[in-house]
PDB file of N, CA and C in Angstrom:
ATOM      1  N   UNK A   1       0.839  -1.197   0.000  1.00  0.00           N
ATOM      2  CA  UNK A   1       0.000   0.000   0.000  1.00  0.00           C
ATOM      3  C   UNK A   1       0.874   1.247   0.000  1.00  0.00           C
ATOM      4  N   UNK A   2       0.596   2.089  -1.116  1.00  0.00           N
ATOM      5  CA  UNK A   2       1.589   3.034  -1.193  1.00  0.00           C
ATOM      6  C   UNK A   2       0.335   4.511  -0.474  1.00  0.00           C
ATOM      7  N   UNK A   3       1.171   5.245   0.806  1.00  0.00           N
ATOM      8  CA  UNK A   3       0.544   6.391   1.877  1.00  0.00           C
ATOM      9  C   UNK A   3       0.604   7.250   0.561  1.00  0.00           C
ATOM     10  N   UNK A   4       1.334   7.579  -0.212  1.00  0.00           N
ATOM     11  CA  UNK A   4       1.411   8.628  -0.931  1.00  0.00           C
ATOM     12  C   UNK A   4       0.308   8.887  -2.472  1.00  0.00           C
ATOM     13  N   UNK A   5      -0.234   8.047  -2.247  1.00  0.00           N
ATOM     14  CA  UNK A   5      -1.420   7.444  -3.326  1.00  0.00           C
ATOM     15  C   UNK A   5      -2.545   7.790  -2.567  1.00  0.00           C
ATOM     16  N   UNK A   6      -2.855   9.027  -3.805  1.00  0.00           N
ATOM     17  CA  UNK A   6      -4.464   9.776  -3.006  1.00  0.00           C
ATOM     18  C   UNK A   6      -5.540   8.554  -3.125  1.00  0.00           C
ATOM     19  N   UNK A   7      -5.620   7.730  -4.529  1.00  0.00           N
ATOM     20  CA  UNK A   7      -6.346   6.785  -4.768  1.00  0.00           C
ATOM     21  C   UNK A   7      -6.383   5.546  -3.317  1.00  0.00           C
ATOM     22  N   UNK A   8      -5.825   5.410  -3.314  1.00  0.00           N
ATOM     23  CA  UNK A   8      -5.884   4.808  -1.978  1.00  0.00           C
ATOM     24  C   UNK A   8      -6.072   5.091  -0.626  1.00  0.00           C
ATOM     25  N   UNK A   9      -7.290   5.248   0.012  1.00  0.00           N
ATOM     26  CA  UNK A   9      -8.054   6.077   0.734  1.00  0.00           C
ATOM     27  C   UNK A   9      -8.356   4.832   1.612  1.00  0.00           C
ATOM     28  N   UNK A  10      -7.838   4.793   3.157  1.00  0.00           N
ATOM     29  CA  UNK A  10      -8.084   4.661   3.579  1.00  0.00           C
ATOM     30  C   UNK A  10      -9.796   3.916   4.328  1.00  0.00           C
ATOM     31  N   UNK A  11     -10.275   5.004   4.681  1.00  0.00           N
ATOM     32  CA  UNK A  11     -11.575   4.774   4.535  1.00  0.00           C
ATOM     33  C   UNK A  11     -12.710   3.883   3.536  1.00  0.00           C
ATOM     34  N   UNK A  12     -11.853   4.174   2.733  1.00  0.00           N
ATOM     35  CA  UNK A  12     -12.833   3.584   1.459  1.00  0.00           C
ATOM     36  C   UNK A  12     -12.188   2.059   1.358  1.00  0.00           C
ATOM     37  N   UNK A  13     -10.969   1.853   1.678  1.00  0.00           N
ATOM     38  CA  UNK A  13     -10.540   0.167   1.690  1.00  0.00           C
ATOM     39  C   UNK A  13     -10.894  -0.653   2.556  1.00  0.00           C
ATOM     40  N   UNK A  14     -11.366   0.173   3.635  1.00  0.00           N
ATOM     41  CA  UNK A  14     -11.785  -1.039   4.855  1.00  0.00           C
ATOM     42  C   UNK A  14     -13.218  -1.104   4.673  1.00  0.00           C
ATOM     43  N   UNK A  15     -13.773  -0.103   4.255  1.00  0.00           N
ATOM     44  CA  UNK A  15     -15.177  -0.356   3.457  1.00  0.00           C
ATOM     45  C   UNK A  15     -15.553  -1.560   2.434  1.00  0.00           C
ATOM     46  N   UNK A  16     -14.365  -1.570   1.850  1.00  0.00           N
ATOM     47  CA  UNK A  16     -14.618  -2.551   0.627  1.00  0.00           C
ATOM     48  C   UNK A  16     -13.889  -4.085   1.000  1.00  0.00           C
ATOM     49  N   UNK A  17     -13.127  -3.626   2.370  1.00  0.00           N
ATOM     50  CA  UNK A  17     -12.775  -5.268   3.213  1.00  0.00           C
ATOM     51  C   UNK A  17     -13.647  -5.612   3.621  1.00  0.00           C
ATOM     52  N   UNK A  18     -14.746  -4.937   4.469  1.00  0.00           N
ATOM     53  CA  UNK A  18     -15.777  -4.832   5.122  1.00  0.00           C
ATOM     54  C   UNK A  18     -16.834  -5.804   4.419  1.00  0.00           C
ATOM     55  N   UNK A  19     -17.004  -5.009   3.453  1.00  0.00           N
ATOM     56  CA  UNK A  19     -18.448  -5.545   2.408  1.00  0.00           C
ATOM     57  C   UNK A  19     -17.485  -7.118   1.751  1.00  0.00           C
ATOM     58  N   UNK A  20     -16.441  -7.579   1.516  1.00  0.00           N
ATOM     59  CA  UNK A  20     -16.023  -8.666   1.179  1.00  0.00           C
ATOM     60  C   UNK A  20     -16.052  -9.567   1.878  1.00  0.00           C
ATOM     61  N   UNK A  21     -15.698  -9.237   3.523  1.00  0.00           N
ATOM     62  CA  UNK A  21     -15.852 -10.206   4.738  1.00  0.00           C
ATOM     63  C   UNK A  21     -17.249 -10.614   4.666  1.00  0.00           C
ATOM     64  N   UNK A  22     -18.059  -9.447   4.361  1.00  0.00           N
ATOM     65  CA  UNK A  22     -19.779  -9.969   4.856  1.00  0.00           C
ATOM     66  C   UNK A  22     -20.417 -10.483   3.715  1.00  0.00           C
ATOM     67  N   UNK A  23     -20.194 -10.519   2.614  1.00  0.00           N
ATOM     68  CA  UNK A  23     -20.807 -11.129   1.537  1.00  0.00           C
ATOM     69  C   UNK A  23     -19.754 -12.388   1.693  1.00  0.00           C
ATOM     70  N   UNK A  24     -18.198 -13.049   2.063  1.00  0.00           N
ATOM     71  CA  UNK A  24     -17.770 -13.954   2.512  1.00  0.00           C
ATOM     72  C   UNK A  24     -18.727 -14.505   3.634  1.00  0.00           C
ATOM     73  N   UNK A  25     -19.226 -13.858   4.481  1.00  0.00           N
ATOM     74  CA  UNK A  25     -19.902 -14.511   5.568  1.00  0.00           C
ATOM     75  C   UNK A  25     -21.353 -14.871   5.131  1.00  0.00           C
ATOM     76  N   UNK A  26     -22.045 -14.169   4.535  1.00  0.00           N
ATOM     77  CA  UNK A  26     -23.020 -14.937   4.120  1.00  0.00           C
ATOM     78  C   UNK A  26     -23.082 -16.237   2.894  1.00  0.00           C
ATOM     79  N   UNK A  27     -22.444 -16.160   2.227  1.00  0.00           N
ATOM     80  CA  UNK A  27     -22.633 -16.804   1.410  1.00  0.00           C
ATOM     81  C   UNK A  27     -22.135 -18.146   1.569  1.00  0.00           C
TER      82      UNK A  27
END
């Protein structure tokens, strides 16, 4: 993970770990 990469936002990646864990968990 490169800090210096605006594209890579924080917020928005654990969002999209988030929604992968739980569609992993349901399915």
């Amino acid at each position: 993970m490169s800090w210096d990469n605006p594209a890579t936002d924080m917020p928005t990646q654990v969002k999209l770990l988030l929604k992968s864990v739980m569609l992993s968990e349901m399915s």
